[in-house]
C-alpha atoms as a PDB file:
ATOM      1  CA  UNK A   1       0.000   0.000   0.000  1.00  0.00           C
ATOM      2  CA  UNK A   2       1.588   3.385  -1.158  1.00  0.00           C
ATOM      3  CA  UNK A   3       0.808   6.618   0.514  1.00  0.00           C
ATOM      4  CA  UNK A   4       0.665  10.027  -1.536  1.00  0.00           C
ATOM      5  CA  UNK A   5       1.836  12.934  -0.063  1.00  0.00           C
ATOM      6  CA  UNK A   6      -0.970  15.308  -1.155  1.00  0.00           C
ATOM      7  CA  UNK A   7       0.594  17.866  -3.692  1.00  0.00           C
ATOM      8  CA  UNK A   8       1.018  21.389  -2.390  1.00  0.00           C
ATOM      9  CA  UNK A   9      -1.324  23.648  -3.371  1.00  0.00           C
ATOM     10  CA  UNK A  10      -0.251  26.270  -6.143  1.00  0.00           C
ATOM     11  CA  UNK A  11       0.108  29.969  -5.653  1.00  0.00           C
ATOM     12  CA  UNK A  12      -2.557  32.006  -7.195  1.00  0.00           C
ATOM     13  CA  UNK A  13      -2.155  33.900 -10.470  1.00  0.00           C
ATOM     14  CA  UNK A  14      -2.947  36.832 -11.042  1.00  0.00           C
ATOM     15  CA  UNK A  15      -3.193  38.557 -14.117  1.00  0.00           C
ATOM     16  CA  UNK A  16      -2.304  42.106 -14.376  1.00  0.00           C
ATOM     17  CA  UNK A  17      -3.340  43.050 -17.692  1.00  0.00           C
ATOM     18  CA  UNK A  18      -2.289  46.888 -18.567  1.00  0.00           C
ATOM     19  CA  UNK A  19      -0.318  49.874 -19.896  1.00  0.00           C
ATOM     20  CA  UNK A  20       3.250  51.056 -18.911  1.00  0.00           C
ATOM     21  CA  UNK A  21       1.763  51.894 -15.295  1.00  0.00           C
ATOM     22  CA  UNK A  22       1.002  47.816 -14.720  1.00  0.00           C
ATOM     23  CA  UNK A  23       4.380  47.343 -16.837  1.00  0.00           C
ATOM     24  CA  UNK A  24       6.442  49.385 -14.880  1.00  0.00           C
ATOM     25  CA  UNK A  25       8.126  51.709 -17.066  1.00  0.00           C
ATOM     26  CA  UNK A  26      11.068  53.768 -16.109  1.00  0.00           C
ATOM     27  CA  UNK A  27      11.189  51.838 -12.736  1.00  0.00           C
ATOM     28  CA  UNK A  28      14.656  49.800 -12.026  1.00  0.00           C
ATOM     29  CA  UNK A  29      13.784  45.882 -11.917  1.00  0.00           C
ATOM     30  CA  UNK A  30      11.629  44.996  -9.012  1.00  0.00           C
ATOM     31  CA  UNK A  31      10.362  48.047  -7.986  1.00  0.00           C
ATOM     32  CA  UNK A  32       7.535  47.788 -10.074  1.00  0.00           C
ATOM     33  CA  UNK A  33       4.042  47.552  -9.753  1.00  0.00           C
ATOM     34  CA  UNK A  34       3.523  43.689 -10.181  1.00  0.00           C
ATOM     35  CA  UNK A  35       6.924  42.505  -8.417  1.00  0.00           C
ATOM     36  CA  UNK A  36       5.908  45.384  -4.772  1.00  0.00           C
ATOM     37  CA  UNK A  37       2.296  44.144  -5.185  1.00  0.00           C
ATOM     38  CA  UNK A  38       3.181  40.417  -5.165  1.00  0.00           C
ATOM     39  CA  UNK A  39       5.613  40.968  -2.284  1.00  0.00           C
ATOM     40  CA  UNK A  40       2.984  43.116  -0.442  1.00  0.00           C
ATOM     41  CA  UNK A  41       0.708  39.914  -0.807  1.00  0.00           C
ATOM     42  CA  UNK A  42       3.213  37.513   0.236  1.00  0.00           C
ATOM     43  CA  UNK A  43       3.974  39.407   3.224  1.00  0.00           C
ATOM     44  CA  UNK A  44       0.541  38.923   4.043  1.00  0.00           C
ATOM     45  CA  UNK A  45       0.837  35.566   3.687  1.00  0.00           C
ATOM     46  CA  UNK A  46      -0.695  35.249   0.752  1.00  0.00           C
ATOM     47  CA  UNK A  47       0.603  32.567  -1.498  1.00  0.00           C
ATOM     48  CA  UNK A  48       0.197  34.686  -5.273  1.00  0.00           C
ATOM     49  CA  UNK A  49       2.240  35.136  -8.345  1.00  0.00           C
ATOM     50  CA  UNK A  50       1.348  38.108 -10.346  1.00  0.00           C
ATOM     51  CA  UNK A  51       1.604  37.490 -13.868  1.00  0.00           C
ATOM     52  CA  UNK A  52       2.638  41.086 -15.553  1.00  0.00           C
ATOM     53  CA  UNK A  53       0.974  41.746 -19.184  1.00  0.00           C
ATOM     54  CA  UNK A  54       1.482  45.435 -18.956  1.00  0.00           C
ATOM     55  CA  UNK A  55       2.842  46.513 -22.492  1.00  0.00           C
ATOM     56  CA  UNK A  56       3.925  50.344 -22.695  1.00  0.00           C
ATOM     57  CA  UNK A  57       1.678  52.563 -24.680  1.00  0.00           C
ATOM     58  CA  UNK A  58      -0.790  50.060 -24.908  1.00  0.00           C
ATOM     59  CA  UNK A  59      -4.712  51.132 -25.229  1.00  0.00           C
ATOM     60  CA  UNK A  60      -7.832  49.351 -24.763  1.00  0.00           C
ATOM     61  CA  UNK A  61      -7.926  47.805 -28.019  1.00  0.00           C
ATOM     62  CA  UNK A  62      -4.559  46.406 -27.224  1.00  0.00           C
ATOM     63  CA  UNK A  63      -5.557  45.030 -24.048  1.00  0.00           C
ATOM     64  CA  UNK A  64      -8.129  43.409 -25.646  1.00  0.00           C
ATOM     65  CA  UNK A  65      -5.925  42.098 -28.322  1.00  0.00           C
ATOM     66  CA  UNK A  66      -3.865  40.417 -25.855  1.00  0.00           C
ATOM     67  CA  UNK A  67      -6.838  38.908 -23.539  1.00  0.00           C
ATOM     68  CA  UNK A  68      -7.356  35.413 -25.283  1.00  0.00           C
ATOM     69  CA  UNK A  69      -3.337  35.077 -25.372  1.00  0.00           C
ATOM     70  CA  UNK A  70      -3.381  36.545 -21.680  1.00  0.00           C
ATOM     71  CA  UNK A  71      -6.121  33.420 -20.612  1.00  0.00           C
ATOM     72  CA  UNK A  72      -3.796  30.877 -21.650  1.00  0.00           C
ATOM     73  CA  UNK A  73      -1.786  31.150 -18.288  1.00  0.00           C
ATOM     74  CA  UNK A  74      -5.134  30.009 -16.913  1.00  0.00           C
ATOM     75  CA  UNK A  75      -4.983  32.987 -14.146  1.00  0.00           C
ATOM     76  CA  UNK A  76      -7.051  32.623 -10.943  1.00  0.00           C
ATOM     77  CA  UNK A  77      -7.892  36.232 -10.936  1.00  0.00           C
ATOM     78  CA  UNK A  78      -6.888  39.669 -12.997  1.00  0.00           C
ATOM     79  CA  UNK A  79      -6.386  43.072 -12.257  1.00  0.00           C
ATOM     80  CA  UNK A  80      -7.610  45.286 -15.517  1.00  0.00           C
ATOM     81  CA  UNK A  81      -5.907  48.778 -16.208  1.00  0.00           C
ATOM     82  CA  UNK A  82      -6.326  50.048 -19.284  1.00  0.00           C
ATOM     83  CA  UNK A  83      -7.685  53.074 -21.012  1.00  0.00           C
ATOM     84  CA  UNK A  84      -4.880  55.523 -19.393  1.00  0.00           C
ATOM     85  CA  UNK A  85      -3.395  56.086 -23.291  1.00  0.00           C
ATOM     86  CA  UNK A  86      -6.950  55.795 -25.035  1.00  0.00           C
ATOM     87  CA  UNK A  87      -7.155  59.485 -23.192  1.00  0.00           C
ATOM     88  CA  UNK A  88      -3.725  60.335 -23.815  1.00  0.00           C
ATOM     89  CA  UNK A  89      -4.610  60.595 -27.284  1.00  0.00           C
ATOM     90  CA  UNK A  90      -8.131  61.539 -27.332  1.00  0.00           C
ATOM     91  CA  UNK A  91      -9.305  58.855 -28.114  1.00  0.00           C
ATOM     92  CA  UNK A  92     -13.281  58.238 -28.298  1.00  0.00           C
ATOM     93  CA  UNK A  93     -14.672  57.498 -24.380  1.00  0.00           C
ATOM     94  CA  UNK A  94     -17.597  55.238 -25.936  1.00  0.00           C
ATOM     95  CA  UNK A  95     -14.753  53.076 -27.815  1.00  0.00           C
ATOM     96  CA  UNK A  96     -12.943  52.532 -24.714  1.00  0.00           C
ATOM     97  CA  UNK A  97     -15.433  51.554 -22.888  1.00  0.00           C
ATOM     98  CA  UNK A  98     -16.622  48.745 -25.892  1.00  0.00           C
ATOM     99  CA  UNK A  99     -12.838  47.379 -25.146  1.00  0.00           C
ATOM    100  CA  UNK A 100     -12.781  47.261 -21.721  1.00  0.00           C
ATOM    101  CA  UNK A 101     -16.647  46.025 -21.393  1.00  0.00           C
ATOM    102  CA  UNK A 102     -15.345  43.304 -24.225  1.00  0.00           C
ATOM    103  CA  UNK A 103     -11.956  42.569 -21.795  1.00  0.00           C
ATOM    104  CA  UNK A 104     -14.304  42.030 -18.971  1.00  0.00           C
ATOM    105  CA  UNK A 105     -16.844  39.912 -20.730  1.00  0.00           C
ATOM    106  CA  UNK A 106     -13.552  37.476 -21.913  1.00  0.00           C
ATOM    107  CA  UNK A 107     -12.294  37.307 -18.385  1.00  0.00           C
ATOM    108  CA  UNK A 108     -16.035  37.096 -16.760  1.00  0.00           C
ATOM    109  CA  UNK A 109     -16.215  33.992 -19.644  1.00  0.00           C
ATOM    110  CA  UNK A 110     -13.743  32.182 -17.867  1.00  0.00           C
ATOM    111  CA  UNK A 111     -14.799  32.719 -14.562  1.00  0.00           C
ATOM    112  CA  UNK A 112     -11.791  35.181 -13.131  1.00  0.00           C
ATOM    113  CA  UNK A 113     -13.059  37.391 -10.927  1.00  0.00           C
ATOM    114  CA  UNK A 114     -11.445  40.755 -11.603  1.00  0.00           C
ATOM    115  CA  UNK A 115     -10.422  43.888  -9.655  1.00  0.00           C
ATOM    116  CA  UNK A 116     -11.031  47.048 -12.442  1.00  0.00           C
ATOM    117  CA  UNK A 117      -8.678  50.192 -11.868  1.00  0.00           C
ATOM    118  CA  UNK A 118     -10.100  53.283 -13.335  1.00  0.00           C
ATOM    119  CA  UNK A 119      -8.013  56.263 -14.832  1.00  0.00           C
ATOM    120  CA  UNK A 120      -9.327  59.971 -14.868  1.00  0.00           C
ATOM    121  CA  UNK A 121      -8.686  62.032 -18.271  1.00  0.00           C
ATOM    122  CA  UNK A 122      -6.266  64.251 -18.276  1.00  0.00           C
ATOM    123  CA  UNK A 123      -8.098  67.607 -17.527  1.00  0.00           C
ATOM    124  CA  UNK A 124      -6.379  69.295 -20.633  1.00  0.00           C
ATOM    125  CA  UNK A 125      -8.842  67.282 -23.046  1.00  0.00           C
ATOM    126  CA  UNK A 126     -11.943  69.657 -21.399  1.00  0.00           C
ATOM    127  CA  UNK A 127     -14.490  69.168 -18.933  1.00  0.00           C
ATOM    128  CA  UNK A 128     -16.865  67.685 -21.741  1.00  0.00           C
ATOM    129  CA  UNK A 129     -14.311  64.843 -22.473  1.00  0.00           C
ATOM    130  CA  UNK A 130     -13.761  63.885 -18.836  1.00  0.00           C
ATOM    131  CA  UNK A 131     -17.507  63.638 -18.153  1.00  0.00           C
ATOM    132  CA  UNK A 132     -17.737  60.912 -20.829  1.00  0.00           C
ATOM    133  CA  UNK A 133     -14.223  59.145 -19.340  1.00  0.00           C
ATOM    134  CA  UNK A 134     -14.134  59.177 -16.034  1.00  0.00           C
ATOM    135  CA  UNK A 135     -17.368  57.536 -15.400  1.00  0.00           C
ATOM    136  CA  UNK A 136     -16.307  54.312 -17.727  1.00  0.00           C
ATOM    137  CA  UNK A 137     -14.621  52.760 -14.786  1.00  0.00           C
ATOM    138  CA  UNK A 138     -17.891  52.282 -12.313  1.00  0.00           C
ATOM    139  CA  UNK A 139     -20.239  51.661 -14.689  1.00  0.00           C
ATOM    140  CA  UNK A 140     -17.844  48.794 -16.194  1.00  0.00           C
ATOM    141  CA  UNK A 141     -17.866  47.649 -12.189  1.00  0.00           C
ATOM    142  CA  UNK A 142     -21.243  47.482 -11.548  1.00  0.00           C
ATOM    143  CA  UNK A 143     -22.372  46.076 -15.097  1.00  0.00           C
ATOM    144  CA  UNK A 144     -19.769  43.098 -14.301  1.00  0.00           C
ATOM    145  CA  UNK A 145     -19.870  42.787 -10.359  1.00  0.00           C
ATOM    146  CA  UNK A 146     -16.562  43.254 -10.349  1.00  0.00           C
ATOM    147  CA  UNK A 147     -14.268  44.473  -7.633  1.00  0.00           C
ATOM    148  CA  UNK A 148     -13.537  48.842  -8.476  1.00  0.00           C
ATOM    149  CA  UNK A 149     -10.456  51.040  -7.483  1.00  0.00           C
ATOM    150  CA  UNK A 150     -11.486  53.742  -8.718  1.00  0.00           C
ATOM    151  CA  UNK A 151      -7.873  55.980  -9.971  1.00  0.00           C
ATOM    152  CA  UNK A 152      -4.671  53.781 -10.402  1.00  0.00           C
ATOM    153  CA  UNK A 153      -2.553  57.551  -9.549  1.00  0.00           C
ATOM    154  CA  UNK A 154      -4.696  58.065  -6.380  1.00  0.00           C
ATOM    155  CA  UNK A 155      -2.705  59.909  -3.908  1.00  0.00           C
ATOM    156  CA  UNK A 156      -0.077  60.286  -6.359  1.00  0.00           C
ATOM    157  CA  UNK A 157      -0.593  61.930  -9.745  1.00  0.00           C
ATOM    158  CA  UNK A 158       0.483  65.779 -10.131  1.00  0.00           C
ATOM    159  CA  UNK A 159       2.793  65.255  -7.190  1.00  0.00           C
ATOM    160  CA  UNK A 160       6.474  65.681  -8.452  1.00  0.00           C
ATOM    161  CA  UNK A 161       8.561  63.768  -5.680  1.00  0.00           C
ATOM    162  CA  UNK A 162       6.130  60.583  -6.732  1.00  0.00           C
ATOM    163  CA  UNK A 163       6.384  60.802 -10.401  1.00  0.00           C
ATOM    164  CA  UNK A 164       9.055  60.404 -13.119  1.00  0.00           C
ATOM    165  CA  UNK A 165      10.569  63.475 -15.131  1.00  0.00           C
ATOM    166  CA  UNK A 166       7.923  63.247 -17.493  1.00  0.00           C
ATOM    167  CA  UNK A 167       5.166  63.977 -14.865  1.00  0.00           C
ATOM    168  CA  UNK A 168       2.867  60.505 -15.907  1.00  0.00           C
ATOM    169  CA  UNK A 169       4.997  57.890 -14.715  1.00  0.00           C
ATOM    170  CA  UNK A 170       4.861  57.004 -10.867  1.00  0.00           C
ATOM    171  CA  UNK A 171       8.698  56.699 -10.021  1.00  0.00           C
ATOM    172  CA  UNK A 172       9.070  53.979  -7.298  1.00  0.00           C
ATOM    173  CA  UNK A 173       7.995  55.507  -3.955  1.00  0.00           C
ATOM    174  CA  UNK A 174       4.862  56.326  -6.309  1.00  0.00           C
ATOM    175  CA  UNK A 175       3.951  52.989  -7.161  1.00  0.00           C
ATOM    176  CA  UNK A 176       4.369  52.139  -3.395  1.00  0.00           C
ATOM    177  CA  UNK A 177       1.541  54.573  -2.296  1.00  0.00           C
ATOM    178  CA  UNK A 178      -0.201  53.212  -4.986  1.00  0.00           C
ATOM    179  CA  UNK A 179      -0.177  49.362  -4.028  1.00  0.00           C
ATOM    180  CA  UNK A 180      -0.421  50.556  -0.557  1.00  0.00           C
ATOM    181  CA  UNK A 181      -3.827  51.892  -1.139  1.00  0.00           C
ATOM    182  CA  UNK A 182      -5.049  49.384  -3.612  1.00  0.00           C
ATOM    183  CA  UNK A 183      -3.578  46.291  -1.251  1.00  0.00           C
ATOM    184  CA  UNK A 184      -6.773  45.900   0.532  1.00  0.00           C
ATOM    185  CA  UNK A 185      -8.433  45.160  -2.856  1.00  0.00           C
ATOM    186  CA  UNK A 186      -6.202  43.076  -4.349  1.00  0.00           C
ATOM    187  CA  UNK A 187      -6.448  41.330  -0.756  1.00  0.00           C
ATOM    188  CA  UNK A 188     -10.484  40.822  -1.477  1.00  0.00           C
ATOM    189  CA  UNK A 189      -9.888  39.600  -5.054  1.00  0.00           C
ATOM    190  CA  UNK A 190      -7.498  36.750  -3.649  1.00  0.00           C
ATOM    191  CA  UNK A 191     -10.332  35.924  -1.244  1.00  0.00           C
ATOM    192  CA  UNK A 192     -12.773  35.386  -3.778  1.00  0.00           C
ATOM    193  CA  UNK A 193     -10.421  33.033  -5.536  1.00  0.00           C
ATOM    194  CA  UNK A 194      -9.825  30.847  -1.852  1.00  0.00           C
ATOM    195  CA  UNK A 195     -13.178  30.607  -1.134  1.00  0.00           C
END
């Protein structure tokens, strides 16, 4: 009579499907958003790898692009961020929204649940712009159940000593304040996957 060990149980993935913000662009090895997150986690004893599909200058329609090919990790959960460079370059708010509604109805296919993070337009593109952008992010939520934090530069964005030269970019002590106050949602998203 043999006895089996019972295998160990494997961390959960999560897919962090984005732009250069998820990516970490400009940031040295490490220090970006994916690897702090994923330590964060594991310091909270979670047992998570974060998978990191942010691609620089990516838009929605990108993101989309690269959902089917993003499902073949099987992930246990995503994080969406995308629509940051649909506004950088005016882009129309009703065609973002089609993406990420379409990136959310892939993922919501497969059963991941999925934590949403919503961007604000950049106030140069006019008040008339931003009310059709900014208000994407929780109706996307809502229509999908998902889980909402609702700006990805919360707490950080126009604030030089947390950004890059080029004012956009969170350098890292940035995109610690930023997984510091997204944490507790990332923390909820892992629940839904253990339970």
């Amino acid at each position: 009579m043999s006895t089996v060990a019972p295998a160990a149980a494997a961390p959960i993935k999560i897919l962090a499907l984005g732009t250069s913000l998820t990516q970490g662009y400009g940031v040295p090895p490490g220090q970006d958003f994916t690897a702090v997150l994923e330590t964060q986690l594991r310091a909270s004893h979670l047992d998570v790898k974060l998978i990191n599909a942010g691609v620089s200058g990516d838009t929605s329609a990108g993101g989309l692009s690269r959902v089917d090919w993003s499902l073949a990790d099987h992930p246990d959960a995503a994080i969406v961020e995308l629509g940051s460079n649909d506004a950088l370059r005016g882009q129309s708010p009703a065609q973002t929204e089609k993406n990420i509604s379409a990136v959310l109805a892939k993922l919501t296919a497969a059963h991941v649940p999925v934590l949403l993070v919503g961007m604000k337009a950049p106030r140069n593109l006019g008040p008339k712009y931003a009310a059709q952008f900014d208000p994407i992010y929780p109706k996307l939520a809502k229509q999908y159940g998902t889980l909402l934090y609702p700006f990805m530069l919360d707490g950080v964005a126009l604030n030089a000593k947390l950004n890059q030269a080029d004012g956009i970019h969170p350098n890292p002590a940035g995109v610690k304040i930023i997984v510091g106050k997204m944490l507790p949602l990332v923390e909820q998203l892992v629940r839904l996957v253990m339970h």
